[in-house]
N, C-alpha and C. Protein backbone atom coordinates (compact mmCIF):
# COMPACT_ATOMS: atom_id res chain seq x y z
N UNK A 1 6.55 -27.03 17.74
CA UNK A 1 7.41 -25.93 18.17
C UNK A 1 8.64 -25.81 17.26
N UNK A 2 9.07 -26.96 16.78
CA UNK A 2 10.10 -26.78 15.92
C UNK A 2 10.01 -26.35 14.80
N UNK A 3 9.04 -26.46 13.88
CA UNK A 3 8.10 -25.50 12.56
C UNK A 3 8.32 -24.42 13.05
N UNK A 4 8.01 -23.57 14.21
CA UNK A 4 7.92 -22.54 14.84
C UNK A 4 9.06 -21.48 14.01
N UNK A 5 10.36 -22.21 14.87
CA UNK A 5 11.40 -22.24 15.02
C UNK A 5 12.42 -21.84 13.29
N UNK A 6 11.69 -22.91 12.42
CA UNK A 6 11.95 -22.99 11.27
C UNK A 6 11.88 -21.77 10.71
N UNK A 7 10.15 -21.96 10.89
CA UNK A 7 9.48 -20.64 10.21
C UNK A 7 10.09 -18.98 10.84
N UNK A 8 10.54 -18.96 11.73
CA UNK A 8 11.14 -17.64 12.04
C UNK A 8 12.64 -17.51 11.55
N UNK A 9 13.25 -18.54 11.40
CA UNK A 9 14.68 -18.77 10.78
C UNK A 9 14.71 -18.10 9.84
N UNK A 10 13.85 -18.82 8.86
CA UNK A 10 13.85 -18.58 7.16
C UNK A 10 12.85 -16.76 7.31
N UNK A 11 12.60 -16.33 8.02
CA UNK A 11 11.71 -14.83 7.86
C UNK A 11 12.94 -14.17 8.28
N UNK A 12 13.66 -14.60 9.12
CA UNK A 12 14.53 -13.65 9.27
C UNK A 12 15.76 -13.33 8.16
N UNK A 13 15.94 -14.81 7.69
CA UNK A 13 17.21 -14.43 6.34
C UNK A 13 16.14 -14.26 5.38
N UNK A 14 14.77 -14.18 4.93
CA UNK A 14 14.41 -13.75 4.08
C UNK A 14 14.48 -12.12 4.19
N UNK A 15 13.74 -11.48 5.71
CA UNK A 15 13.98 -9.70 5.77
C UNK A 15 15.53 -9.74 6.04
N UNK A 16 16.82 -10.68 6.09
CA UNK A 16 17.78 -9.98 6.09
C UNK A 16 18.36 -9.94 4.44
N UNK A 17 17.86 -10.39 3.95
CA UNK A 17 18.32 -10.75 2.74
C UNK A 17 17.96 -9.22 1.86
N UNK A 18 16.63 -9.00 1.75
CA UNK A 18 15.49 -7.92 1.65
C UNK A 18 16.26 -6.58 1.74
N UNK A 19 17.05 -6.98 2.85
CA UNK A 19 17.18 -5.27 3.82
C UNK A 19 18.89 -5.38 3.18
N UNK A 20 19.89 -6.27 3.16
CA UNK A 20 20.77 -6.44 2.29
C UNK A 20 21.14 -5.74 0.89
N UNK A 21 19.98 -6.12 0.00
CA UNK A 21 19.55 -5.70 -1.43
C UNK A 21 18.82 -4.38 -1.58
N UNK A 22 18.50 -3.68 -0.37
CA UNK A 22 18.15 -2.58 -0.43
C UNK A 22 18.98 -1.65 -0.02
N UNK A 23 19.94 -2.50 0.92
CA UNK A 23 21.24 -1.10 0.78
C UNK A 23 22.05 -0.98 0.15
N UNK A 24 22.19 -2.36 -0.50
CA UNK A 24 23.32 -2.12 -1.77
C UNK A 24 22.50 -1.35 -3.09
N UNK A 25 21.46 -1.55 -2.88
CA UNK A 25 20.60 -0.59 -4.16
C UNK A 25 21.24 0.96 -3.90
N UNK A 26 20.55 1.37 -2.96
CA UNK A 26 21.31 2.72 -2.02
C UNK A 26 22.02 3.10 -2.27
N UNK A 27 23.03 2.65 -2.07
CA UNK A 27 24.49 3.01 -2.14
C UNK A 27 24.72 2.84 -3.89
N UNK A 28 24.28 1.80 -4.38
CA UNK A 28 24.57 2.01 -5.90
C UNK A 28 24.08 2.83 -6.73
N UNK A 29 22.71 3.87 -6.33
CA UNK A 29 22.23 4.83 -6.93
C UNK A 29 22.68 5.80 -6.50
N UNK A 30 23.14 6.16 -5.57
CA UNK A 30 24.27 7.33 -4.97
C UNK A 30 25.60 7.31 -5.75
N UNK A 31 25.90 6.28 -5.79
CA UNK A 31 27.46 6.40 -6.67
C UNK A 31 27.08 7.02 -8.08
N UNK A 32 26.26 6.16 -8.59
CA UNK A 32 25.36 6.31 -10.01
C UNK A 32 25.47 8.24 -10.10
N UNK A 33 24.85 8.46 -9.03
CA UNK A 33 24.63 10.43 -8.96
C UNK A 33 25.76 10.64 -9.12
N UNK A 34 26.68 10.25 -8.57
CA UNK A 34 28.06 11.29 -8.48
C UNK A 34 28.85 11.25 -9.69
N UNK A 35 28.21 10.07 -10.13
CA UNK A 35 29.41 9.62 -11.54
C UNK A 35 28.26 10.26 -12.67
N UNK A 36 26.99 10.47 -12.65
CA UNK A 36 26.47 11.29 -13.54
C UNK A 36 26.79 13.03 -13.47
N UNK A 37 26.58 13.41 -11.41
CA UNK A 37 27.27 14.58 -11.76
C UNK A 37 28.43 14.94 -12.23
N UNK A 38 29.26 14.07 -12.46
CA UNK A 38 30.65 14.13 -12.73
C UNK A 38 30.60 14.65 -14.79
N UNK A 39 29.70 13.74 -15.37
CA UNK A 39 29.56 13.21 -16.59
C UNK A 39 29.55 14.43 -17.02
N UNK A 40 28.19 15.28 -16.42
CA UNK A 40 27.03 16.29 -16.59
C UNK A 40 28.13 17.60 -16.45
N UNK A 41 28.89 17.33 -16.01
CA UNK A 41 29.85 18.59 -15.73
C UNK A 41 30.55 19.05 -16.79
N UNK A 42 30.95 17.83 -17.80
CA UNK A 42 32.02 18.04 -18.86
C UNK A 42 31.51 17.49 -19.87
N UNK A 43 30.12 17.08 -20.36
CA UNK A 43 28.68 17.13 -21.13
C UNK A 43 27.68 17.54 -21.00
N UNK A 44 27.30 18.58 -20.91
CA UNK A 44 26.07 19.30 -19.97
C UNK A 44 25.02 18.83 -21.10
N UNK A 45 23.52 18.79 -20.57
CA UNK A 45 22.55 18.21 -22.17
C UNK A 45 22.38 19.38 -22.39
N UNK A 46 21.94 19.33 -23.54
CA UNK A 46 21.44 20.71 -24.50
C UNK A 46 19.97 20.87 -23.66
N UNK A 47 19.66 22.57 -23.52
CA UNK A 47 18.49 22.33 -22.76
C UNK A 47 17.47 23.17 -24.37
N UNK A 48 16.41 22.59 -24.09
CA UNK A 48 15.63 22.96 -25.27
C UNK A 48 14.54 23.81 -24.87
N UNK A 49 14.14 24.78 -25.90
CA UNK A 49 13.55 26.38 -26.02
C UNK A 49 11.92 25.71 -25.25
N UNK A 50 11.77 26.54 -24.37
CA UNK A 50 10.02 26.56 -23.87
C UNK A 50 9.24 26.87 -24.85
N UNK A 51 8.35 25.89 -25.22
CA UNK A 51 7.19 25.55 -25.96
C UNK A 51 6.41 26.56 -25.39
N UNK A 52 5.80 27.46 -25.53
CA UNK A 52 4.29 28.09 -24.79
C UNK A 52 3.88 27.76 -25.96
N UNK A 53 2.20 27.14 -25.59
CA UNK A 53 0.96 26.73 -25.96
C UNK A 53 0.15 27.88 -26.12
N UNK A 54 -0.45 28.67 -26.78
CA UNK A 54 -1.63 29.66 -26.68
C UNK A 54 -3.20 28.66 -27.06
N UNK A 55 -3.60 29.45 -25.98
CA UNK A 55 -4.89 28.85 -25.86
C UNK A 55 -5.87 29.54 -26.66
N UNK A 56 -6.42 28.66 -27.35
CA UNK A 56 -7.47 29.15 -28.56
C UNK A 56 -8.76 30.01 -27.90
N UNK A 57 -9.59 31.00 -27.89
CA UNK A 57 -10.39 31.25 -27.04
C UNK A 57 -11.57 30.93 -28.08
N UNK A 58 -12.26 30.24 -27.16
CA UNK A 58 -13.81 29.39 -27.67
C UNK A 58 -14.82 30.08 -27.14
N UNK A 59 -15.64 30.77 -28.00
CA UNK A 59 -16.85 31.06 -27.70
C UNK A 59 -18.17 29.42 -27.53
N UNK A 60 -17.87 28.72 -26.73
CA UNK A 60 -18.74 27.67 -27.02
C UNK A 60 -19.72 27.74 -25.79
N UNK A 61 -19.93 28.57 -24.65
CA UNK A 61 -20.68 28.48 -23.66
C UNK A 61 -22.05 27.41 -23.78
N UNK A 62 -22.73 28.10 -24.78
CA UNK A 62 -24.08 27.51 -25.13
C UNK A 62 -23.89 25.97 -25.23
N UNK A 63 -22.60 25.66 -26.12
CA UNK A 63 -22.80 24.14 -26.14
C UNK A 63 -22.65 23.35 -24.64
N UNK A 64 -21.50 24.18 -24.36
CA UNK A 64 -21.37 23.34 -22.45
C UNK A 64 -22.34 23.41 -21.53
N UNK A 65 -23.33 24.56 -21.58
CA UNK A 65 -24.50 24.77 -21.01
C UNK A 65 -25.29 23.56 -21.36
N UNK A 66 -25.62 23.21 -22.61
CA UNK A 66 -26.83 22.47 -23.16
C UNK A 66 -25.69 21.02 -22.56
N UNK A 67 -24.87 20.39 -22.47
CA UNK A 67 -24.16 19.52 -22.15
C UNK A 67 -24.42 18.97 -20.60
N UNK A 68 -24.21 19.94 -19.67
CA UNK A 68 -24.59 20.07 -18.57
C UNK A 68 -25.88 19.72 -18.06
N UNK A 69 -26.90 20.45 -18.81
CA UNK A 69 -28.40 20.39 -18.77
C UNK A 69 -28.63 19.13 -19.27
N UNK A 70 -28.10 18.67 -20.12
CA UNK A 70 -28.52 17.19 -20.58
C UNK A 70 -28.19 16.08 -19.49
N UNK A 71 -27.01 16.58 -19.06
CA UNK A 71 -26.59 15.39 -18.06
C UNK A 71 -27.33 15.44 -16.62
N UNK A 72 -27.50 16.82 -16.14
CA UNK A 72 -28.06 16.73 -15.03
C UNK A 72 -29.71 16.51 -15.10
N UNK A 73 -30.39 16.35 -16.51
CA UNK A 73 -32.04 15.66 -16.89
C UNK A 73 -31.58 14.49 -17.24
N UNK A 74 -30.44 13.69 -17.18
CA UNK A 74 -30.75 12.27 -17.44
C UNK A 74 -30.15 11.72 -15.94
N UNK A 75 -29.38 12.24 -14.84
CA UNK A 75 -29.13 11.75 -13.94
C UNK A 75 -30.17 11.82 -13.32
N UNK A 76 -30.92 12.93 -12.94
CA UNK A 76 -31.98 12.91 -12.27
C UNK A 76 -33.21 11.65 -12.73
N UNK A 77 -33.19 11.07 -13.96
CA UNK A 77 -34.07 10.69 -13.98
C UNK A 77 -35.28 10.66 -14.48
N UNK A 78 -35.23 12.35 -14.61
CA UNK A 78 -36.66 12.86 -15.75
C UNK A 78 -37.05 12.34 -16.78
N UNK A 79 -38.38 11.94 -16.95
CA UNK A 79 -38.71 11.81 -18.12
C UNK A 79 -40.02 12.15 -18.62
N UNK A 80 -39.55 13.10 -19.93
CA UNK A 80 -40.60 13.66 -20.81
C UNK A 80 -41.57 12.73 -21.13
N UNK A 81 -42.43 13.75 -20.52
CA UNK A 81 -44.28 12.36 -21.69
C UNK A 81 -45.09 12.34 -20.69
């Protein structure tokens, strides 16, 4: 019974310990925000020009067709002969 006893001791300062280090995390990434919004106010970052991508148009149907067809005659199993 006294192991018992032990063993709930040490679980409890281990989750108080746990729950400790997670509110001081908390609170230190909140300050962190305010002192970046602060930063961000009187250094704003440079924001940089939108990239658009144009998409190449591929006539390749036939090959994805024959791709397809290949895969769904070797999953199935078929075999020629």
């Amino acid at each position: 019974m006294e192991a018992l006893k032990e063993g709930f001791f040490i679980m409890v300062i281990g989750m108080g310990t746990v729950f400790m280090f997670l509110t001081i995390m908390v609170y230190a990434m909140n300050i962190s925000k305010k002192i970046l919004d602060i930063v961000n106010k009187y250094f704003p970052e440079a924001e940089l020009p939108e990239l658009k991508k144009k998409r190449e148009k591929t006539d390749n149907d036939a090959e994805i067709a024959l791709a397809i067809a290949a895969a769904i005659h070797k999953g199935a199993g078929v075999n020629e002969g």
